[in-house]
Each structure stands twice: as C-alpha cells, then as structure tokens.
N, C-alpha and C. Protein backbone atom coordinates (compact mmCIF):
# COMPACT_ATOMS: atom_id res chain seq x y z
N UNK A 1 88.22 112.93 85.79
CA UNK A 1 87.64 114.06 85.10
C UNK A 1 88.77 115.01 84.72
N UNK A 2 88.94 115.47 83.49
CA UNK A 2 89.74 116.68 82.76
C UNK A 2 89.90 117.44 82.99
N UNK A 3 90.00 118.30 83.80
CA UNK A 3 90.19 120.20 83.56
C UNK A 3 90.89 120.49 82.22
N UNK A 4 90.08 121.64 82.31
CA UNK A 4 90.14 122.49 81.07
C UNK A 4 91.56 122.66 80.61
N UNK A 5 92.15 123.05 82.14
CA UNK A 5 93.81 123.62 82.16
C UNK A 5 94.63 122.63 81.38
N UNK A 6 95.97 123.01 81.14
CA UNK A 6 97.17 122.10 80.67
C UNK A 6 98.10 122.58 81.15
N UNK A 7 99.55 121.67 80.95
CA UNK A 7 100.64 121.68 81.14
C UNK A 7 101.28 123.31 80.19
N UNK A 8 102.43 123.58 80.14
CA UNK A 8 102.75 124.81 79.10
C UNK A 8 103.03 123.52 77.62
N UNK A 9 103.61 121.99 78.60
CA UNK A 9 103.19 121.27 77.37
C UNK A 9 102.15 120.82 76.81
N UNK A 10 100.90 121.18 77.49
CA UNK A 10 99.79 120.71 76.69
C UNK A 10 99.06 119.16 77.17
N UNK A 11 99.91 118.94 78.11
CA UNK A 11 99.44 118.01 78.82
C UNK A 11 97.90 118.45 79.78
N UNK A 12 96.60 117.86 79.69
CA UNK A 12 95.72 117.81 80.57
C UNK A 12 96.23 117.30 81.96
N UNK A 13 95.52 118.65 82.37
CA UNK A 13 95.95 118.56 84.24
C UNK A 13 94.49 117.51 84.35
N UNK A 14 94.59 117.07 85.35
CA UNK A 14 93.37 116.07 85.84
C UNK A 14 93.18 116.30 87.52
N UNK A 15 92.05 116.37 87.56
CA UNK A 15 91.82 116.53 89.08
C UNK A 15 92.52 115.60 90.01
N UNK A 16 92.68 115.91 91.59
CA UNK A 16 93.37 115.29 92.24
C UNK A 16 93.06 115.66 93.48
N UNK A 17 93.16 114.71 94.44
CA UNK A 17 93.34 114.98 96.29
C UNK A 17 93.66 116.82 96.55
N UNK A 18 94.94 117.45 95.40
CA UNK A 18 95.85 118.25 95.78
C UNK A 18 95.32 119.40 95.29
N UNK A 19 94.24 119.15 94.11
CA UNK A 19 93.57 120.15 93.48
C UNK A 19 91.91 120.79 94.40
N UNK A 20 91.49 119.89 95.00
CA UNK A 20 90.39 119.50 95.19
C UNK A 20 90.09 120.96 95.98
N UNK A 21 90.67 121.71 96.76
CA UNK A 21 90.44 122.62 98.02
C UNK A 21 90.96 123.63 97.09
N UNK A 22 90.63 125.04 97.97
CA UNK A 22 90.69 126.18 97.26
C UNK A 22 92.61 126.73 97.26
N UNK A 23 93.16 127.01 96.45
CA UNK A 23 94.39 127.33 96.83
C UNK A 23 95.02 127.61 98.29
N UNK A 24 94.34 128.62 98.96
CA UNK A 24 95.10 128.87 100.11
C UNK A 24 94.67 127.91 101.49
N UNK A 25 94.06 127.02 101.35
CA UNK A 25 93.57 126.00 101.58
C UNK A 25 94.14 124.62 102.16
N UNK A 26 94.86 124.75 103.35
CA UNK A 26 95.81 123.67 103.59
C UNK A 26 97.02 123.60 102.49
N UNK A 27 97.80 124.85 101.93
CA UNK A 27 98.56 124.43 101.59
C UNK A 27 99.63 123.68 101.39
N UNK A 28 100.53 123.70 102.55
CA UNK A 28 101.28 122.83 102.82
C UNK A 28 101.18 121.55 102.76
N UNK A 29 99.84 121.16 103.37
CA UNK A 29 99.43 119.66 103.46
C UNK A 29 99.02 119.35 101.65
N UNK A 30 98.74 120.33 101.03
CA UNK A 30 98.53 120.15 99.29
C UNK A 30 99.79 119.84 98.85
N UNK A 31 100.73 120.61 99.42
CA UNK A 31 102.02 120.39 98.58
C UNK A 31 102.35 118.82 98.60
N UNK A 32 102.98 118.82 100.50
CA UNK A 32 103.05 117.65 100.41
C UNK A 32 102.60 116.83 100.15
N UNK A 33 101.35 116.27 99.52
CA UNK A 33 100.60 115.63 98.78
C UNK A 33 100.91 114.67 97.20
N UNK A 34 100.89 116.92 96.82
CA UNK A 34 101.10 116.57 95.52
C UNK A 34 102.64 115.95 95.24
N UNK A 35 103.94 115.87 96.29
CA UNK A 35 105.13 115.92 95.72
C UNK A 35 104.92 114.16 96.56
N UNK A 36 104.37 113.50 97.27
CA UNK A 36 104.09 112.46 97.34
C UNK A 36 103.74 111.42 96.65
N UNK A 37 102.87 112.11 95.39
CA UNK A 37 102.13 111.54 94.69
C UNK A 37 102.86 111.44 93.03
N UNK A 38 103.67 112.12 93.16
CA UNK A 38 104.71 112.35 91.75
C UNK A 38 105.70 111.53 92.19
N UNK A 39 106.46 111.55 93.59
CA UNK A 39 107.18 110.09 93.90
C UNK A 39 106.69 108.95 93.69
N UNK A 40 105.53 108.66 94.29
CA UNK A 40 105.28 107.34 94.25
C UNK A 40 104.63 106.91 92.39
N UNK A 41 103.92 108.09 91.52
CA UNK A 41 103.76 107.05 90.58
C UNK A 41 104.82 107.37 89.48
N UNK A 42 106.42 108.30 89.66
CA UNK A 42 107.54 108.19 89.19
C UNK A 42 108.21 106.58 89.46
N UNK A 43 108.31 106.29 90.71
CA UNK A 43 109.12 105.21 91.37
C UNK A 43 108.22 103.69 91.31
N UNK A 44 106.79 104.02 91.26
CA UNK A 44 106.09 102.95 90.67
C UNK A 44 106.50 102.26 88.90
N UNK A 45 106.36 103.66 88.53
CA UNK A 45 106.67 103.14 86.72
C UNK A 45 108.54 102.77 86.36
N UNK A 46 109.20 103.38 87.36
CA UNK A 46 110.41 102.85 87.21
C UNK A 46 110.49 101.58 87.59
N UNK A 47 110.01 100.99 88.91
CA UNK A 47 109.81 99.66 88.82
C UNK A 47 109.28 98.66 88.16
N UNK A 48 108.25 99.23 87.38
CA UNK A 48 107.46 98.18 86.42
C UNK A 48 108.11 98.78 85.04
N UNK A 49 109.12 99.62 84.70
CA UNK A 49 110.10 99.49 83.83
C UNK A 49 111.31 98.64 84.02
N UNK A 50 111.89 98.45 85.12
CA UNK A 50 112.74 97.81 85.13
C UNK A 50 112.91 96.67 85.01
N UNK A 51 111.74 95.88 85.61
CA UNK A 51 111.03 94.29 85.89
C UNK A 51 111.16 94.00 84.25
N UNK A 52 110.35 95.07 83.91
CA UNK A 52 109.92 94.47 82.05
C UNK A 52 110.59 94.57 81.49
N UNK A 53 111.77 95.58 81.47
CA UNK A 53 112.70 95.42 80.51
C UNK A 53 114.12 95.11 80.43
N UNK A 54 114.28 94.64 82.18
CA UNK A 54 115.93 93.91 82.66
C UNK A 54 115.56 92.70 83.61
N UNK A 55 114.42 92.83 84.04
CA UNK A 55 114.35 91.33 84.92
C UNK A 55 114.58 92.03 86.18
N UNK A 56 115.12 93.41 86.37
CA UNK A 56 115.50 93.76 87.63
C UNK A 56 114.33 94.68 88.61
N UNK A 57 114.87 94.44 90.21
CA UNK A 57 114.30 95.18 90.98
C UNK A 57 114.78 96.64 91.05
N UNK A 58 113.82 97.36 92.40
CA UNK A 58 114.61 98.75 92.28
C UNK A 58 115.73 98.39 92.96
N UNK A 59 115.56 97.53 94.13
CA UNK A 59 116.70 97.41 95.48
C UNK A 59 118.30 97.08 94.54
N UNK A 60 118.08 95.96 93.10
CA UNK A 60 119.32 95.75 92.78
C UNK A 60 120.03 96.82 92.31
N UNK A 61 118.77 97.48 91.54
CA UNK A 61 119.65 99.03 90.67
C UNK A 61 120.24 99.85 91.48
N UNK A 62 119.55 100.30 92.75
CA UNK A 62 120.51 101.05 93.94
C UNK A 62 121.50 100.31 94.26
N UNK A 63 121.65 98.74 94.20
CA UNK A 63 122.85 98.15 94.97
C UNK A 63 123.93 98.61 94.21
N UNK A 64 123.83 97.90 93.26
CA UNK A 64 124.91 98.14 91.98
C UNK A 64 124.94 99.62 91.62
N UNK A 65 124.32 100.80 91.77
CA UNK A 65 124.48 102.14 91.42
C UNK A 65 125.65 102.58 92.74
N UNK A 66 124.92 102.24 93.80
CA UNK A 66 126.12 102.22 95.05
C UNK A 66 127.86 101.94 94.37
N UNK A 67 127.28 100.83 94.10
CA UNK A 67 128.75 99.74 94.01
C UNK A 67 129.20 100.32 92.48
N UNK A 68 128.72 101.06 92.23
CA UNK A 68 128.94 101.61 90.63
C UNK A 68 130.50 102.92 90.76
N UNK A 69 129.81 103.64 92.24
CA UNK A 69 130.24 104.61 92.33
C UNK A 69 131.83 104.22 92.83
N UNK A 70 131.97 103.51 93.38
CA UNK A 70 133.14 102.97 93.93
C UNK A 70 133.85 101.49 93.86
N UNK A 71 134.91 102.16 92.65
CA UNK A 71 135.46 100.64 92.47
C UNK A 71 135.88 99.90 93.09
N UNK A 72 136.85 99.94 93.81
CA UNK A 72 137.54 99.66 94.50
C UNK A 72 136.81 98.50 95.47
N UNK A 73 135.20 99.05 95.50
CA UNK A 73 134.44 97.90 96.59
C UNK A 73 134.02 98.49 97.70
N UNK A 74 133.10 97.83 98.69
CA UNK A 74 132.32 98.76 99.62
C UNK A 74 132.19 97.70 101.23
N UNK A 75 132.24 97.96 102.00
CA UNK A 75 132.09 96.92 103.22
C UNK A 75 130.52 96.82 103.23
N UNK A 76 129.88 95.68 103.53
CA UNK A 76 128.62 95.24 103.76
C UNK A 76 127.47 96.30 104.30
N UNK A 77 128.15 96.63 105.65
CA UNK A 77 128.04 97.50 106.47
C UNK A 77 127.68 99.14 105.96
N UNK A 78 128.35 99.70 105.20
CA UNK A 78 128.55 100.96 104.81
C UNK A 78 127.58 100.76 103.47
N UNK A 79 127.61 99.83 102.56
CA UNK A 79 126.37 99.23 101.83
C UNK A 79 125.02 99.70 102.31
N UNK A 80 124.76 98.75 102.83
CA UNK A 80 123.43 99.17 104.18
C UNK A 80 123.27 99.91 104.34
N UNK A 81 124.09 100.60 105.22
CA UNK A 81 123.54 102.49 105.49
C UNK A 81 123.49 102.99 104.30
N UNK A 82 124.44 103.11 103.22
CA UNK A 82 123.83 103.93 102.22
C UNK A 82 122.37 103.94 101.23
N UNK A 83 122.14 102.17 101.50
CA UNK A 83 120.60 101.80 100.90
C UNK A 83 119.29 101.86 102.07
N UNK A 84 120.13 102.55 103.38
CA UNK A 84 119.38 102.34 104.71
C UNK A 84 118.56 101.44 104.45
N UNK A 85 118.61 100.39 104.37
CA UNK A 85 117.95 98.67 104.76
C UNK A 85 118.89 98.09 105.79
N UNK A 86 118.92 97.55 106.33
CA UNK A 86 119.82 96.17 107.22
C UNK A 86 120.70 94.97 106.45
N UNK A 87 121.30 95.03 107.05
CA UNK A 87 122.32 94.06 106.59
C UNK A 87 122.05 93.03 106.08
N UNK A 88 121.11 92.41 106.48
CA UNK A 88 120.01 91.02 106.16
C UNK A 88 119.66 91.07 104.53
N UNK A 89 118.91 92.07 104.34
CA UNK A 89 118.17 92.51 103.18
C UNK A 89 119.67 92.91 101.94
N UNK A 90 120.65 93.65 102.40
CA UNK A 90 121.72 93.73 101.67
C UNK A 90 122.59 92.12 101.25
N UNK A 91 122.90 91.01 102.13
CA UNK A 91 123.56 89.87 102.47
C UNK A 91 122.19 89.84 101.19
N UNK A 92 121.24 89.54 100.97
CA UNK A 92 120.49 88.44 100.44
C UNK A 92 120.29 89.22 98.95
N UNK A 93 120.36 90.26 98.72
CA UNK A 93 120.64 91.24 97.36
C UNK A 93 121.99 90.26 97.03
N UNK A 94 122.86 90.44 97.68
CA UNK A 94 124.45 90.51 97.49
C UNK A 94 124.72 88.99 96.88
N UNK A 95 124.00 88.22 98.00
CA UNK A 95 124.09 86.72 97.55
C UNK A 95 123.22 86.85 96.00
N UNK A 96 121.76 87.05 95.91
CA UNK A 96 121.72 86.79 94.42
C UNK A 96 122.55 87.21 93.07
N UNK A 97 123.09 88.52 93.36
CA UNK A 97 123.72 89.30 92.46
C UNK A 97 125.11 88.63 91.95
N UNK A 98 125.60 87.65 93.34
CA UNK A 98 126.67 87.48 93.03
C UNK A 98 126.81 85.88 92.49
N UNK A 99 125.89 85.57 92.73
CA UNK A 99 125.53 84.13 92.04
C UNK A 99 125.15 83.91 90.50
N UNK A 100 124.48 85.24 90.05
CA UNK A 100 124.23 85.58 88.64
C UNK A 100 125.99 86.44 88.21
N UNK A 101 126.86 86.25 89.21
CA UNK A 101 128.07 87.22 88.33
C UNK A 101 128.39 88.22 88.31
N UNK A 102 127.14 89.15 88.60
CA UNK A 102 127.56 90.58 88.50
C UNK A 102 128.33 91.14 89.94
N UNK A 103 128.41 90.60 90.90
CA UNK A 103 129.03 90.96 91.68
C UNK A 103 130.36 90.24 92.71
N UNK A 104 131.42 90.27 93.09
CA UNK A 104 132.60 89.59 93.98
C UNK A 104 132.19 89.92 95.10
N UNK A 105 132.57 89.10 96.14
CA UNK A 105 133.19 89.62 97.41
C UNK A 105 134.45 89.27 97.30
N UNK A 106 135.30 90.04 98.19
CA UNK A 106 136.74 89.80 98.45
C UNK A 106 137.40 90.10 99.80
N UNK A 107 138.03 90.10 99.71
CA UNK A 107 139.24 90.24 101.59
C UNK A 107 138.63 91.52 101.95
N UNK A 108 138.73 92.17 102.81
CA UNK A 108 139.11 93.71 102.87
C UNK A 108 140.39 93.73 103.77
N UNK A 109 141.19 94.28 102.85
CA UNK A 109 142.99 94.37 103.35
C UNK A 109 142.89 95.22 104.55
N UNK A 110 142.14 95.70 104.79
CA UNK A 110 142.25 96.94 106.05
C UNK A 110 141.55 95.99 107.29
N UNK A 111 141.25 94.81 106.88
CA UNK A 111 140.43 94.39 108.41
C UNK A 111 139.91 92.52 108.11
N UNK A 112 140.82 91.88 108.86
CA UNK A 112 140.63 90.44 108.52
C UNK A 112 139.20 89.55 108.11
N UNK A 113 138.45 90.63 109.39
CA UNK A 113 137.13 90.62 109.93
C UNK A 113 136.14 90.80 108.74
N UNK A 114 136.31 91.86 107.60
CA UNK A 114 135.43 92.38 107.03
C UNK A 114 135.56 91.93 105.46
N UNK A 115 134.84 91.99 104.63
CA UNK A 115 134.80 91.92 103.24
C UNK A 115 134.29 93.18 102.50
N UNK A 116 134.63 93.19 101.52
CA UNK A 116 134.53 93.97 100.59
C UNK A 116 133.60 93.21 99.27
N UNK A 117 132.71 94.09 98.70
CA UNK A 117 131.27 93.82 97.62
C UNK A 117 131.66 94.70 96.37
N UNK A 118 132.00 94.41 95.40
CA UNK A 118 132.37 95.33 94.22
C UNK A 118 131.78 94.42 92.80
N UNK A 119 131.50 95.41 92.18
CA UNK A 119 130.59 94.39 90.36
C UNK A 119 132.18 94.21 89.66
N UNK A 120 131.79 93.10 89.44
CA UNK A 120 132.08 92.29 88.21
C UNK A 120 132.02 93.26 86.69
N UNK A 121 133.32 93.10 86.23
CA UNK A 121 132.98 93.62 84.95
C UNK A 121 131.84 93.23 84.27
N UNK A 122 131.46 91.93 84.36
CA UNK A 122 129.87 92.09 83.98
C UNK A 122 128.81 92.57 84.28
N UNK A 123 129.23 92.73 85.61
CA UNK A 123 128.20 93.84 86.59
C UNK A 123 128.20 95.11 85.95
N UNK A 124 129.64 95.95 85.92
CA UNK A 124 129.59 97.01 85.30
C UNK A 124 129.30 96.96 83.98
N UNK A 125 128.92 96.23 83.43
CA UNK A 125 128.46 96.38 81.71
C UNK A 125 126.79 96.12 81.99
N UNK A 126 126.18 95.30 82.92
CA UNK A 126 124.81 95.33 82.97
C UNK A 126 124.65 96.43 83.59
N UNK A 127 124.96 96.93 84.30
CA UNK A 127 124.52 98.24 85.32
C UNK A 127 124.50 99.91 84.46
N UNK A 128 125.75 99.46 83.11
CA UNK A 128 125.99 100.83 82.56
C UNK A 128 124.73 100.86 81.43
N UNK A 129 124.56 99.44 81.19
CA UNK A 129 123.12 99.28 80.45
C UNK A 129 121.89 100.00 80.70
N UNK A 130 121.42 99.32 82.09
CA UNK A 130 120.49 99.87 82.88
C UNK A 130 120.36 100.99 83.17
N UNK A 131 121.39 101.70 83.64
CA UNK A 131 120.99 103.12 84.26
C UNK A 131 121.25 104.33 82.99
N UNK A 132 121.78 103.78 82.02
CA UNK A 132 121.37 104.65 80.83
C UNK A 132 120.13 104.57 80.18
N UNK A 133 119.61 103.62 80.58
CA UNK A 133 117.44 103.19 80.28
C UNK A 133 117.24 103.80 81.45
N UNK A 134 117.72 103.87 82.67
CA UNK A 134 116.79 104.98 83.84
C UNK A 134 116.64 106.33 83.70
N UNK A 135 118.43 106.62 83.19
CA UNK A 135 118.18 108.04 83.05
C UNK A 135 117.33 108.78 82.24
N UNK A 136 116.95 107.56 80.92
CA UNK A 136 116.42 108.65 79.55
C UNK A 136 114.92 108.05 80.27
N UNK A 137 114.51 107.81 81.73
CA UNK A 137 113.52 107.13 82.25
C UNK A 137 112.95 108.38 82.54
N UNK A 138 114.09 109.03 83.34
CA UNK A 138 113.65 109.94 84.09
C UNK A 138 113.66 110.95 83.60
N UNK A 139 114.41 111.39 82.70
CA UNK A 139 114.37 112.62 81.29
C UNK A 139 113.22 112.48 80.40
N UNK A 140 112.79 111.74 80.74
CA UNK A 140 111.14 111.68 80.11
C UNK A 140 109.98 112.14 80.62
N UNK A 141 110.11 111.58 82.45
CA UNK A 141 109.38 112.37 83.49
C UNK A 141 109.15 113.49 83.49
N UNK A 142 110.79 114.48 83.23
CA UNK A 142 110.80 115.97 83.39
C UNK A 142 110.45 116.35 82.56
N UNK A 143 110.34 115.76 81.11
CA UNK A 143 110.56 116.60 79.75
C UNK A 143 109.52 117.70 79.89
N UNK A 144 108.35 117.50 80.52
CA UNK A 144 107.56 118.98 80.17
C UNK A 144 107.91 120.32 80.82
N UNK A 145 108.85 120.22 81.78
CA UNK A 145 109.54 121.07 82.81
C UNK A 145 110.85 121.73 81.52
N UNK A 146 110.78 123.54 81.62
CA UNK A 146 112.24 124.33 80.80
C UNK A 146 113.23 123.92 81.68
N UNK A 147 114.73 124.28 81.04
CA UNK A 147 115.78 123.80 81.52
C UNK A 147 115.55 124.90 83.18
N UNK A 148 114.56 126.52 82.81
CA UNK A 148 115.11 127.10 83.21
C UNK A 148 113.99 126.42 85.24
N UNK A 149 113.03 125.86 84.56
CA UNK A 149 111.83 125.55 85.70
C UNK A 149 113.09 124.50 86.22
N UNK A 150 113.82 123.60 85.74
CA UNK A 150 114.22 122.68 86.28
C UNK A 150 114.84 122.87 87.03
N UNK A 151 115.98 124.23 86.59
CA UNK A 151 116.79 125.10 87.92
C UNK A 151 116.27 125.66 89.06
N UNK A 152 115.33 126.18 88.70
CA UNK A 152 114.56 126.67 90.31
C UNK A 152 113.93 125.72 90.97
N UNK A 153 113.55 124.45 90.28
CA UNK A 153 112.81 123.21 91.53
C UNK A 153 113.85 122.84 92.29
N UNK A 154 115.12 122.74 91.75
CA UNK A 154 116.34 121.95 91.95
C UNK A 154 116.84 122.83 93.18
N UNK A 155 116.84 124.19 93.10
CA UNK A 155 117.24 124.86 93.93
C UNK A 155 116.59 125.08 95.10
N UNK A 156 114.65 125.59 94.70
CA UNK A 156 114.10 125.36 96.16
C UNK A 156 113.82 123.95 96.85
N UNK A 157 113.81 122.93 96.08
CA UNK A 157 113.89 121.76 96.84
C UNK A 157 115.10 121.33 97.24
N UNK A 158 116.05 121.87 97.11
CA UNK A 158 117.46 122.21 97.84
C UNK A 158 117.42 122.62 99.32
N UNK A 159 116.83 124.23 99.04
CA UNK A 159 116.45 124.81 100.24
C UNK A 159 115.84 124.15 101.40
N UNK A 160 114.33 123.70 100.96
CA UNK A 160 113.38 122.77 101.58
C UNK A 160 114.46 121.62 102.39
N UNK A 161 115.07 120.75 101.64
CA UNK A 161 115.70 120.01 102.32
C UNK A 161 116.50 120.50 102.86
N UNK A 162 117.58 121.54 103.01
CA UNK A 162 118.39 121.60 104.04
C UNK A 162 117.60 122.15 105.15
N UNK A 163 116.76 122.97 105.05
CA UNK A 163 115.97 123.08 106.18
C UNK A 163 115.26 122.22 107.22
N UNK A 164 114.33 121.01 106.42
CA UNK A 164 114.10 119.64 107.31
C UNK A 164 115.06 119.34 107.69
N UNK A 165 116.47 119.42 107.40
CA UNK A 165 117.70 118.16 107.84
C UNK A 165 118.00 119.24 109.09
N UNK A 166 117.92 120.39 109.13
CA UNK A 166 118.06 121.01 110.65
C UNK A 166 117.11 121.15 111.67
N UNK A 167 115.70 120.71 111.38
CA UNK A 167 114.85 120.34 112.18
C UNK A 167 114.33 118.41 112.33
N UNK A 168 115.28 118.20 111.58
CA UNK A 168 114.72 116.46 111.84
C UNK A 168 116.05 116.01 112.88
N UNK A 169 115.55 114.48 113.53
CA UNK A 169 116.35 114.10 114.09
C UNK A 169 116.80 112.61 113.25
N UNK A 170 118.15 112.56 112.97
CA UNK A 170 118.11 111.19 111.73
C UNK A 170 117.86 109.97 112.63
N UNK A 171 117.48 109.37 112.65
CA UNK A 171 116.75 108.03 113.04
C UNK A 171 118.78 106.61 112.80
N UNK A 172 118.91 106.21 114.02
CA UNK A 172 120.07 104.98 113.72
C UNK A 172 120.11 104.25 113.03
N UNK A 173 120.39 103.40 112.21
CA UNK A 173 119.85 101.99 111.60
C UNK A 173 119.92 100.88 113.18
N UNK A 174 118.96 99.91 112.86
CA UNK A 174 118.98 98.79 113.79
C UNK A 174 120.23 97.95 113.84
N UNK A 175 121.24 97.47 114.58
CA UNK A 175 122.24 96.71 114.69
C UNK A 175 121.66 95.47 113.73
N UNK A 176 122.60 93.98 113.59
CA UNK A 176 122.64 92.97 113.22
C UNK A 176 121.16 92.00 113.99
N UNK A 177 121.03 92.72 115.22
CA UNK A 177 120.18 91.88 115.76
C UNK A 177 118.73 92.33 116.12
N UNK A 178 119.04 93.85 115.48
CA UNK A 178 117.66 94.30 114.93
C UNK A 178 117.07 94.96 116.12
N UNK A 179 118.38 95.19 117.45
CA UNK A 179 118.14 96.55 117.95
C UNK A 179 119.20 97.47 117.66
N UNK A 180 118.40 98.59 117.98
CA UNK A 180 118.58 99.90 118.19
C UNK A 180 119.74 100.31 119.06
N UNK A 181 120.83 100.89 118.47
CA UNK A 181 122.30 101.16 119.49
C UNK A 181 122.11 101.82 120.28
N UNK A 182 122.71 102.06 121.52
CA UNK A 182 122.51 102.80 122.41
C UNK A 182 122.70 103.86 122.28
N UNK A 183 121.76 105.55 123.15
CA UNK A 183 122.40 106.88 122.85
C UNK A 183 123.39 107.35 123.44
C-alpha cells in the first residue's frame, strides 16, 4: 500500500515493519530495522546485478577488491580476516579465480612457509570493469539523497559506529581447524 508521502525525489514512500508504530514508538528498534532493510535489499540487488551482468559473486568482488588494493599481493591468512570468512572459504574463492586467470599465487619472500595471492593483469582489467558497474550501482542507490544529506549520514553513521566499536567486543576468527584461539 502507497502513502501519500514521497521522497524530496518524488519517490512513493510505501509502508513498512519501520513505519507501522507511532514515531516515538520503539525507536531505536525502528531504526535499526529500517537501516537493516536498506542493507539487505541494496546487497540483494547488487548480487543479482553482478550474477547477470559478470557471471560474478559478491564473495569474488570483495576478493579481488581486497587484492585490488594491494599490489604487491596479500598472505591467505590476512585475506581471510579482511573478508572475515575462514581460510577454507578464501583457499576455494582463490582456487577458482585462479584457474579462470585472474589471479597468481607466488613465494612470499618474507616466509618460506607462506604464499602470497595477487590478480593477474587480467584480474586487474576484469575487476576495474566490475567495480566501475558497482560504483555507478551504488550512485544510483543514493541518487535521491543531496550531496549535502549525504554528508551528514556519512558523518552520523560515523559517529554511531565509533561508538558500537567501544562498546562491542570483536569476536576472533576460528583457527584452520575451526576452533577458537585461546584468551
């Protein structure tokens, strides 16, 4: 059902979980709701953009956006934590990616033990592809938001998060064998 209301672009607001109660009304639990619900069907349509129009997942676009940022190459390990998945789930990204080309492993000179994961110049030419279709993905999302609304979300959801990160406790990743390191 429609409400009357709109966007300042003119977009029809539509009822929702977040609308449903009177403003002062469980707010918090509204917010978080509503900013739940703009993640998941933002990150839904990026995935069923990406599928349709590169063949790709989200997990590869973060791999390679990772591996984008740093030429030079990345240890397996440090991979992982930055996609916080497990090593398992990274090894089996890594193996397809690198079987299609877009990605090497190589030595890592600092440690006999370890390897290094870096794209393939073909990697970097599919990846610079892709994430220039994400970005004008996501510049589409915002477009009904002023440059000037975009600065103040940016800033209090700034705030917001540094505040959780001093009341949360960050959680370890699971070792190789899928426990938990000791405290």
């Amino acid at each position: 059902m429609v409400h009357s209301r709109s966007t300042p672009g003119g977009i029809p607001l539509v009822d929702d979980f977040e609308t449903r109660a009177v403003e002062v009304d469980h707010q918090d639990l509204r917010l978080w709701l509503r900013m739940m619900a703009l993640h998941k069907l933002i990150l839904n349509e990026l995935r069923r953009r990406l599928r349709t129009s590169f063949g790709m997942s989200l997990a590869r676009f973060d791999l390679m956006s990772q591996l984008d940022a740093v030429e030079s190459g990345m240890r397996m390990g440090e991979l992982s934590n930055r996609l916080m998945v497990t090593t398992g789930n990274t090894t089996g990204l890594v193996d397809e990616l690198e079987a299609e080309g877009y990605v090497e492993r190589m030595a890592d000179p600092s440690s006999r033990r370890a390897s290094l994961v870096r794209l393939t110049a073909k990697g970097r030419r599919q990846f610079a592809t892709v994430a220039k279709a994400h970005e004008t993905w996501i510049c589409e999302f915002f477009s009904t938001l002023s440059r000037k609304d975009k600065k103040l979300l940016f800033e209090v959801m700034g705030s917001q998060k540094s505040f959780v990160l001093s009341r949360v406790q960050v959680p370890l990743l699971p070792n190789r064998a899928g426990r938990s390191p000791p405290a």
